[in-house]
N, C-alpha and C. Protein backbone atom coordinates (compact mmCIF):
# COMPACT_ATOMS: atom_id res chain seq x y z
N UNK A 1 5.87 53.41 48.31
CA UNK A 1 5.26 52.33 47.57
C UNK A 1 5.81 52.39 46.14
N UNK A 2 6.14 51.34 45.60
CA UNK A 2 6.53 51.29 44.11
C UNK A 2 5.70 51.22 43.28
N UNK A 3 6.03 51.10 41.68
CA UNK A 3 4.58 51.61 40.69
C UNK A 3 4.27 50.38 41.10
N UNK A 4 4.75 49.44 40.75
CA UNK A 4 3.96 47.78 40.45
C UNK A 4 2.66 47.92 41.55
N UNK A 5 3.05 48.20 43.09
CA UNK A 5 2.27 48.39 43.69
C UNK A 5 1.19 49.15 43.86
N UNK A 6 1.76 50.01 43.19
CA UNK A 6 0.53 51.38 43.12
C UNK A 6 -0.29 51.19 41.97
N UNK A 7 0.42 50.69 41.14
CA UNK A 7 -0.45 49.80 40.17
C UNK A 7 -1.80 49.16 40.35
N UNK A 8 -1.11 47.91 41.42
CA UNK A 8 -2.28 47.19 42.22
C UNK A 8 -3.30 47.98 42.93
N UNK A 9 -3.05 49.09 43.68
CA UNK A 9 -4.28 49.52 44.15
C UNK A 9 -5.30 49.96 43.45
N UNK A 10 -4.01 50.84 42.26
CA UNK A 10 -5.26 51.69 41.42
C UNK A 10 -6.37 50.30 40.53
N UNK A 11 -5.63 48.97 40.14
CA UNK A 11 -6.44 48.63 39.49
C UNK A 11 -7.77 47.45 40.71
N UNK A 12 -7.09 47.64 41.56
CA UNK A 12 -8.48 47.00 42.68
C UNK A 12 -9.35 48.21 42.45
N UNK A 13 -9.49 49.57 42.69
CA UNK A 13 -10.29 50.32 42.61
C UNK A 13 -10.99 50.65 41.08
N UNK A 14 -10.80 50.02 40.47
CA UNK A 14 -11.22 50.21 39.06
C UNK A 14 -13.20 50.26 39.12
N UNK A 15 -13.41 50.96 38.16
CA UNK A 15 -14.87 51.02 38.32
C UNK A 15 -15.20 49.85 38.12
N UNK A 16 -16.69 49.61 38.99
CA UNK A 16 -17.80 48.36 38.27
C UNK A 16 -18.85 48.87 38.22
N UNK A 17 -19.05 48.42 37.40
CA UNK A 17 -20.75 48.91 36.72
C UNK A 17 -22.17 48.11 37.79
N UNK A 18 -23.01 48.62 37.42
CA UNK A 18 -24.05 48.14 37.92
C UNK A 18 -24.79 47.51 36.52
N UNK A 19 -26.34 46.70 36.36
CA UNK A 19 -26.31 45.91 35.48
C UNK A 19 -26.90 46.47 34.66
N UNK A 20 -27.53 47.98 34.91
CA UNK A 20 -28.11 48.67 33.69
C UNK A 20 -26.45 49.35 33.24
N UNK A 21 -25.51 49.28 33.50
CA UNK A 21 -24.49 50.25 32.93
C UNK A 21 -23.64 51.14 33.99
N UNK A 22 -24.40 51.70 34.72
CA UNK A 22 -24.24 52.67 35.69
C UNK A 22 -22.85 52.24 36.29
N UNK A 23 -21.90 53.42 36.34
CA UNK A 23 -20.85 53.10 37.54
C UNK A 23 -20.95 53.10 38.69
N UNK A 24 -20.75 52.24 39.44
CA UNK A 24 -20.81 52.54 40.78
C UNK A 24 -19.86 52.67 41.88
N UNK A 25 -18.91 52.21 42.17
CA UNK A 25 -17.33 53.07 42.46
C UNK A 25 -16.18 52.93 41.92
N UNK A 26 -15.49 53.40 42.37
CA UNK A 26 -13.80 53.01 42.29
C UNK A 26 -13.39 54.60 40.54
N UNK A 27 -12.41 54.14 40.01
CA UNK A 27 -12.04 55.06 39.12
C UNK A 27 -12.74 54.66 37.30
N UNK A 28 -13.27 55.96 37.20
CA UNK A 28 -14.13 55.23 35.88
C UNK A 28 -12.92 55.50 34.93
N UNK A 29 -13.10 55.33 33.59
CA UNK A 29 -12.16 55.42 32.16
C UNK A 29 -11.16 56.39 32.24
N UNK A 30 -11.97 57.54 32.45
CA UNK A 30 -11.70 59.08 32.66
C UNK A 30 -10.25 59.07 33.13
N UNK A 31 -10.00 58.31 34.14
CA UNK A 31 -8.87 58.48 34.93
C UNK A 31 -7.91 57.87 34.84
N UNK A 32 -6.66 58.20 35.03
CA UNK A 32 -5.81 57.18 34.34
C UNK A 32 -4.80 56.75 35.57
N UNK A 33 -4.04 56.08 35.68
CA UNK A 33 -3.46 55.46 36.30
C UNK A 33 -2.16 56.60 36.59
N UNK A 34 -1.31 57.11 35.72
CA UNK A 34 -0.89 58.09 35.59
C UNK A 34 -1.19 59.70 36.26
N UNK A 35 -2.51 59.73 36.24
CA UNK A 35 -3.15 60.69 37.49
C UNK A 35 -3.37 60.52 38.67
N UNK A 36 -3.82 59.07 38.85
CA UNK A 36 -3.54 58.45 40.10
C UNK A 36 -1.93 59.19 41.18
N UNK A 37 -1.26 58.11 40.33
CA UNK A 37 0.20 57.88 40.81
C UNK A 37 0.66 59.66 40.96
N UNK A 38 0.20 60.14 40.38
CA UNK A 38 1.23 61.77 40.19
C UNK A 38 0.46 62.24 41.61
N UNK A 39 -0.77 62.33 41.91
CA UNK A 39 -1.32 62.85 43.17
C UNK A 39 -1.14 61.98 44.66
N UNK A 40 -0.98 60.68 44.38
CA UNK A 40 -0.44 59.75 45.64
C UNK A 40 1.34 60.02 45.62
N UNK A 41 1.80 60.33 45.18
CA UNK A 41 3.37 60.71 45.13
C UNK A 41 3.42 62.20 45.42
N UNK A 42 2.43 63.08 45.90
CA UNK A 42 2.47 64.25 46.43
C UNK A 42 1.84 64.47 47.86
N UNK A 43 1.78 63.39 47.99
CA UNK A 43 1.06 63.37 49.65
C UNK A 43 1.72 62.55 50.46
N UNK A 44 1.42 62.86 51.83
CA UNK A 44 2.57 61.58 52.76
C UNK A 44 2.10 60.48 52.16
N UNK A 45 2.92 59.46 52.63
CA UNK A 45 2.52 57.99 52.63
C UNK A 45 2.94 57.73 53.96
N UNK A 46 1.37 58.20 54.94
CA UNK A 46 0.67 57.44 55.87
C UNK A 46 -0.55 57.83 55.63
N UNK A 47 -0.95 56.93 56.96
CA UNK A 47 -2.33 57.19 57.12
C UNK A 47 -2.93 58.22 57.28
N UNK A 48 -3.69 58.61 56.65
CA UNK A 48 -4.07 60.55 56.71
C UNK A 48 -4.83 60.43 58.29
N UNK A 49 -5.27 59.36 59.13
CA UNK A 49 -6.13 59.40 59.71
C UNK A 49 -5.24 59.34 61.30
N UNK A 50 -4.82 58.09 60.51
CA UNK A 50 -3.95 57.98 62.42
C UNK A 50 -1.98 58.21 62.12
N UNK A 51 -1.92 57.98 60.99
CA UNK A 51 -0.03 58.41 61.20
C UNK A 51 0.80 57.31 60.83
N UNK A 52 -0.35 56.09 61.11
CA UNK A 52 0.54 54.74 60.94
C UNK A 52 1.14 54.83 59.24
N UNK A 53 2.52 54.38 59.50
CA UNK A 53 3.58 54.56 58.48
C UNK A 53 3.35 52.43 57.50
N UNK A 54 3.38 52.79 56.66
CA UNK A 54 3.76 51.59 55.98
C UNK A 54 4.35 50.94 56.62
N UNK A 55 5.75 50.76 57.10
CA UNK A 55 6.62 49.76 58.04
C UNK A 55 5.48 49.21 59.00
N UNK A 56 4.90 50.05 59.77
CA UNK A 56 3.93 49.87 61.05
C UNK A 56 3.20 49.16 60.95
N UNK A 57 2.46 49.44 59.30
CA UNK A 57 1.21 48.43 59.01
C UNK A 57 1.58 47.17 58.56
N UNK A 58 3.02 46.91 58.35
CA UNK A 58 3.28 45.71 57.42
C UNK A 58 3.81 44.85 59.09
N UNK A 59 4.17 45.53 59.85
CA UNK A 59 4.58 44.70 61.25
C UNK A 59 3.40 44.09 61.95
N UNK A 60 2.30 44.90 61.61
CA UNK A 60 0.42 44.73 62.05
C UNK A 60 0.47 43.83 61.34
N UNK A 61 0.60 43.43 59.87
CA UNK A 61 0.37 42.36 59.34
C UNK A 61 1.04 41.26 59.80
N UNK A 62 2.28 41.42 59.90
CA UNK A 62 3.24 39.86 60.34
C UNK A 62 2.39 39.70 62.09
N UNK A 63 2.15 40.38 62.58
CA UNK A 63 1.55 39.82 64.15
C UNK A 63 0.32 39.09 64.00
N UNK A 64 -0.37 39.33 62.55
CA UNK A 64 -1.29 38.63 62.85
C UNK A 64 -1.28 37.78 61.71
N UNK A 65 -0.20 37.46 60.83
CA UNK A 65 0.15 36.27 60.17
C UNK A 65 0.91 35.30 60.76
N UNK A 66 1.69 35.55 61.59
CA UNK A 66 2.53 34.40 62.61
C UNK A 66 1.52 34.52 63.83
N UNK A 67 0.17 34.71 64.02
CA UNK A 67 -0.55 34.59 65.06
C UNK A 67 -0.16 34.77 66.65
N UNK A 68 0.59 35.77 66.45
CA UNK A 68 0.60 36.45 67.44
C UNK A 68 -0.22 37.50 68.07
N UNK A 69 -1.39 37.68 66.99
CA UNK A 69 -2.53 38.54 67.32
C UNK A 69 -3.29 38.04 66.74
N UNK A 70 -4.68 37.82 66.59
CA UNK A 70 -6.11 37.20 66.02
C UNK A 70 -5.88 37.92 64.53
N UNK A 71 -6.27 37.06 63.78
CA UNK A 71 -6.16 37.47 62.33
C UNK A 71 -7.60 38.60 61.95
N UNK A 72 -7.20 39.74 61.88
CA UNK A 72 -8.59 40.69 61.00
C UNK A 72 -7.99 41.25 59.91
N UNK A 73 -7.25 40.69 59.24
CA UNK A 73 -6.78 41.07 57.82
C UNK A 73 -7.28 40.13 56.47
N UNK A 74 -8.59 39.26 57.05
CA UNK A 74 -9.57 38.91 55.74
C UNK A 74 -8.94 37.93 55.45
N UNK A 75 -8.46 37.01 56.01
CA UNK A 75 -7.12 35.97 55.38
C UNK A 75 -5.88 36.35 54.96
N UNK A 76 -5.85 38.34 55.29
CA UNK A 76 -4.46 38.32 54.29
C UNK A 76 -4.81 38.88 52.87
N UNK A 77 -5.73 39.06 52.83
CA UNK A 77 -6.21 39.52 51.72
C UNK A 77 -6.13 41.52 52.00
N UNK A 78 -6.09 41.72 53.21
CA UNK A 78 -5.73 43.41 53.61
C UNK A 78 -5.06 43.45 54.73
N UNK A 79 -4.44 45.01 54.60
CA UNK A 79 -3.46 45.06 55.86
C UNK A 79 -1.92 45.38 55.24
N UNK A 80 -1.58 44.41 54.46
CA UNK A 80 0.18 44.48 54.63
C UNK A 80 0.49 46.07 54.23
N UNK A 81 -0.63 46.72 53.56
CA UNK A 81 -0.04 47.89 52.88
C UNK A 81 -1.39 48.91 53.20
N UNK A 82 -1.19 50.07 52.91
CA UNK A 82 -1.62 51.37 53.41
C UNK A 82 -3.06 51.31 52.05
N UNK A 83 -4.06 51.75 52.10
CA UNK A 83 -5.07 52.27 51.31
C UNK A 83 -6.05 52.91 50.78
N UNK A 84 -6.73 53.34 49.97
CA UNK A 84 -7.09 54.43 49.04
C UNK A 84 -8.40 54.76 50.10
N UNK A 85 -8.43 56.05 50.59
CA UNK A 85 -9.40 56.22 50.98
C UNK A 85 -10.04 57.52 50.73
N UNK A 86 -10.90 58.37 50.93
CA UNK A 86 -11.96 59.25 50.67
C UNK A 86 -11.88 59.91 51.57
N UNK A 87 -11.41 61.19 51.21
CA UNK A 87 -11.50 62.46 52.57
C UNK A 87 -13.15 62.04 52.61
N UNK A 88 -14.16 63.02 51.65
CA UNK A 88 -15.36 62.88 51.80
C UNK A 88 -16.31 61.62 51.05
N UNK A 89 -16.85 60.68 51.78
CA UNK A 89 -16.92 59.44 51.17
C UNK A 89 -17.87 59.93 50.14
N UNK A 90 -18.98 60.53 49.85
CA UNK A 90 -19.92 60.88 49.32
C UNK A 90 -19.30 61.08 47.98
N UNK A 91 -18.28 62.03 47.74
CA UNK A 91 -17.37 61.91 46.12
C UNK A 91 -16.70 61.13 45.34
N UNK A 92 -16.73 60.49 44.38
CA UNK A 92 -16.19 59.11 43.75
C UNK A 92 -14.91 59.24 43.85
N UNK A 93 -14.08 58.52 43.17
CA UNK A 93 -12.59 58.14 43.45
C UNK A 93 -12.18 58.71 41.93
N UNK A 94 -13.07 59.08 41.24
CA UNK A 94 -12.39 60.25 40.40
C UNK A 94 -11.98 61.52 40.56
N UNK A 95 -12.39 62.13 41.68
CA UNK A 95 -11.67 63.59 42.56
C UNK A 95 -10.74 63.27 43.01
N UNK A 96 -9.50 62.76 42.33
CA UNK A 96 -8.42 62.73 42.67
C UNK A 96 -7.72 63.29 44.12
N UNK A 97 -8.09 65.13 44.19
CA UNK A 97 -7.79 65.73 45.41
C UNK A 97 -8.42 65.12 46.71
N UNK A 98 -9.42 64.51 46.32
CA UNK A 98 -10.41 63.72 47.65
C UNK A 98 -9.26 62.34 47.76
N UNK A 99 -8.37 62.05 47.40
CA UNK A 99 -7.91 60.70 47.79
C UNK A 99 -6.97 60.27 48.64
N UNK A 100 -6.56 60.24 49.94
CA UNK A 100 -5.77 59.60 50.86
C UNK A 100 -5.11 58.20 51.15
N UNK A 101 -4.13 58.22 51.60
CA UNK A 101 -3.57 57.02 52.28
C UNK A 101 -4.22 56.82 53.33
N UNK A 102 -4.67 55.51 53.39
CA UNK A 102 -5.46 55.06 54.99
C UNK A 102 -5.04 53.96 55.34
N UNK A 103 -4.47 53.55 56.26
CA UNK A 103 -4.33 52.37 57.17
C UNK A 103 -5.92 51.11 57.00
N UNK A 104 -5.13 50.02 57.16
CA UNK A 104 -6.54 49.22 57.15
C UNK A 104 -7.65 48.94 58.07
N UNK A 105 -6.69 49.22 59.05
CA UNK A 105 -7.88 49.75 60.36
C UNK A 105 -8.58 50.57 60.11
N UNK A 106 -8.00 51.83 59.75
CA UNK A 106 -8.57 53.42 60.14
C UNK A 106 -9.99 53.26 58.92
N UNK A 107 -9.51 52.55 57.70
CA UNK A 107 -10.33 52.61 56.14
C UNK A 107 -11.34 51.26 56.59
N UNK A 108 -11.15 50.53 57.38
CA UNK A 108 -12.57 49.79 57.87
C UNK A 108 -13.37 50.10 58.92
N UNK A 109 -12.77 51.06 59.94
CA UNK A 109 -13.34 51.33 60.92
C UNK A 109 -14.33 52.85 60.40
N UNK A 110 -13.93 53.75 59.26
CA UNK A 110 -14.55 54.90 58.62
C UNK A 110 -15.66 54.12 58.14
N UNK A 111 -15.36 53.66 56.99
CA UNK A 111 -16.57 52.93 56.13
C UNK A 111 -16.94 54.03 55.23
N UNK A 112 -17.86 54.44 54.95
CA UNK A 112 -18.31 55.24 53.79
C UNK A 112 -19.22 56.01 54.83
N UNK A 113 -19.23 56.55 56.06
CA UNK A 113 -20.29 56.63 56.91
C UNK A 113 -19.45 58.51 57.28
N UNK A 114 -18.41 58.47 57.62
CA UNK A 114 -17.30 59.41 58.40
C UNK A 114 -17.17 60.06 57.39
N UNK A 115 -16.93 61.31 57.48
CA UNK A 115 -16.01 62.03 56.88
C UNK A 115 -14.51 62.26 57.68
N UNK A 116 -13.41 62.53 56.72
CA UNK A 116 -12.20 62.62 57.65
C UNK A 116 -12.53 63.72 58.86
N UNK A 117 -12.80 64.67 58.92
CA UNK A 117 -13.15 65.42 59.98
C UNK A 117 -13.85 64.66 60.74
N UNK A 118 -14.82 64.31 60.21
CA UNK A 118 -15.68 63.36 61.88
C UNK A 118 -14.55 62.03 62.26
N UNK A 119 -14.30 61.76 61.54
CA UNK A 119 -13.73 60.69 62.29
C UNK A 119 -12.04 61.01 62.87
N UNK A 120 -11.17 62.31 62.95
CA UNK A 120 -10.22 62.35 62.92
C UNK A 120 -10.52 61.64 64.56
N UNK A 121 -11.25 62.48 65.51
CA UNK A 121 -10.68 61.43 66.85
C UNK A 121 -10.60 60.05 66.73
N UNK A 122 -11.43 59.46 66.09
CA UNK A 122 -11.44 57.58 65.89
C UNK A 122 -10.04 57.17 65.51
N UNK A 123 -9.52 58.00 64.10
CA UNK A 123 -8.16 57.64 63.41
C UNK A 123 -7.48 58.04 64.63
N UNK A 124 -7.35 59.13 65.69
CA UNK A 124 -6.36 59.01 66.27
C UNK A 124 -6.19 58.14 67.65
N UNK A 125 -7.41 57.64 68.22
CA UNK A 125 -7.49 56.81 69.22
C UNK A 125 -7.40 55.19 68.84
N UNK A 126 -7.62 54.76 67.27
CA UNK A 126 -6.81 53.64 66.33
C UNK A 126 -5.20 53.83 66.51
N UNK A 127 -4.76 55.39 65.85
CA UNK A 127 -3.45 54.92 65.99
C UNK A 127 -2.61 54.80 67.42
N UNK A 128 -2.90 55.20 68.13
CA UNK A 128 -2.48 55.08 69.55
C UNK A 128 -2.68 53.77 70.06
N UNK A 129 -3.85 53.04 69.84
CA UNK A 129 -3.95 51.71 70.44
C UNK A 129 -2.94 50.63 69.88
N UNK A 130 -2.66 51.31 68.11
CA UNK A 130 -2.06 50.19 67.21
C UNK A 130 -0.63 50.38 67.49
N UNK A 131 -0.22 51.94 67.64
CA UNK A 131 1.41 51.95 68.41
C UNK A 131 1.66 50.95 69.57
N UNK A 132 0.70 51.27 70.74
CA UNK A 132 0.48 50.57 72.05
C UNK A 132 0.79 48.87 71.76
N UNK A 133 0.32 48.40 70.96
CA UNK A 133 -0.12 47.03 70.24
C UNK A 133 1.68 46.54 69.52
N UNK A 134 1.70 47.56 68.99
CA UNK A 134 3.47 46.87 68.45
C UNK A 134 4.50 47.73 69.70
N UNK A 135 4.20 48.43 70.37
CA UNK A 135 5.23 48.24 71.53
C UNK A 135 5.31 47.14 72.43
N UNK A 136 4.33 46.56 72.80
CA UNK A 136 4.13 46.11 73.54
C UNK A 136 4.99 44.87 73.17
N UNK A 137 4.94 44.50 71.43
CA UNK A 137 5.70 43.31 71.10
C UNK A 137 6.81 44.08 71.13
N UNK A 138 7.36 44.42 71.19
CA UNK A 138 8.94 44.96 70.67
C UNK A 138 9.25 44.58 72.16
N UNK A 139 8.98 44.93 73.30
CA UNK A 139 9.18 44.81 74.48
C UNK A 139 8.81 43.19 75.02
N UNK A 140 7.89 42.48 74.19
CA UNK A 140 7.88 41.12 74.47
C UNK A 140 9.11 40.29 73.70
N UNK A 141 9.57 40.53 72.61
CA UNK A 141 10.87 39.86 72.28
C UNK A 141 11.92 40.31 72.51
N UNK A 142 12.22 41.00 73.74
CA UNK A 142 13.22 41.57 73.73
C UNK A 142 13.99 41.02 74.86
């Protein structure tokens, strides 16, 4: 992923307050974009959960932007790219070491509910279905 991009994630995750003040997720002041990027550039870039590689997820996206598969990417609004997820959801997105690459499946199907340990079978029976899912096209245009 390039900065511009990594850019974008870090600033979707930016804190929001609640209306007395209070933060309530994403990265408060504290953290800088710069800390971000130095700890996501030391970890794979896949999915910590199921394996799916960037290329994989951006081919998930075109199947279900040329409707070749039912659209669950929000309009397009998620999916083309890999995202920020929470080994343990319970710790904010300022524990840097808590922060993973997640597929958009694997990071909607967790929710804030899983920890990566509980859910590693889910991430890996996602990525198997989602391989299954783009073989199956590779072998239909062929």
């Amino acid at each position: 992923m390039n900065e511009q991009e990594l850019k974008e994630v870090f600033l979707r995750k930016k804190a929001k307050k609640d209306q007395d003040g209070n933060f309530l997720t994403g990265f408060t002041p504290k953290v800088t974009f710069e800390q971000v990027q130095d700890h996501l550039r030391q970890i794979p870039e896949v999915c910590a959960h199921c394996g799916l590689t960037p290329q994989e997820s951006e081919r998930l996206f075109e199947l279900q932007r040329t409707k070749v598969r039912n659209d669950a990417t929000r309009g397009g609004r998620r999916g083309r790219r890999l995202e920020l997820d929470r080994i343990q959801p319970e710790l904010p997105y300022d524990q840097i070491d808590n922060l993973v690459w997640s597929c958009y499946w694997c990071n909607n199907a967790k929710t804030n509910f899983f920890s990566q340990t509980e859910f590693e079978p889910i991430g890996k029976a996602i990525g198997n279905a989602l391989r299954q899912i783009l073989q199956q096209n590779e072998q239909r245009t062929q």
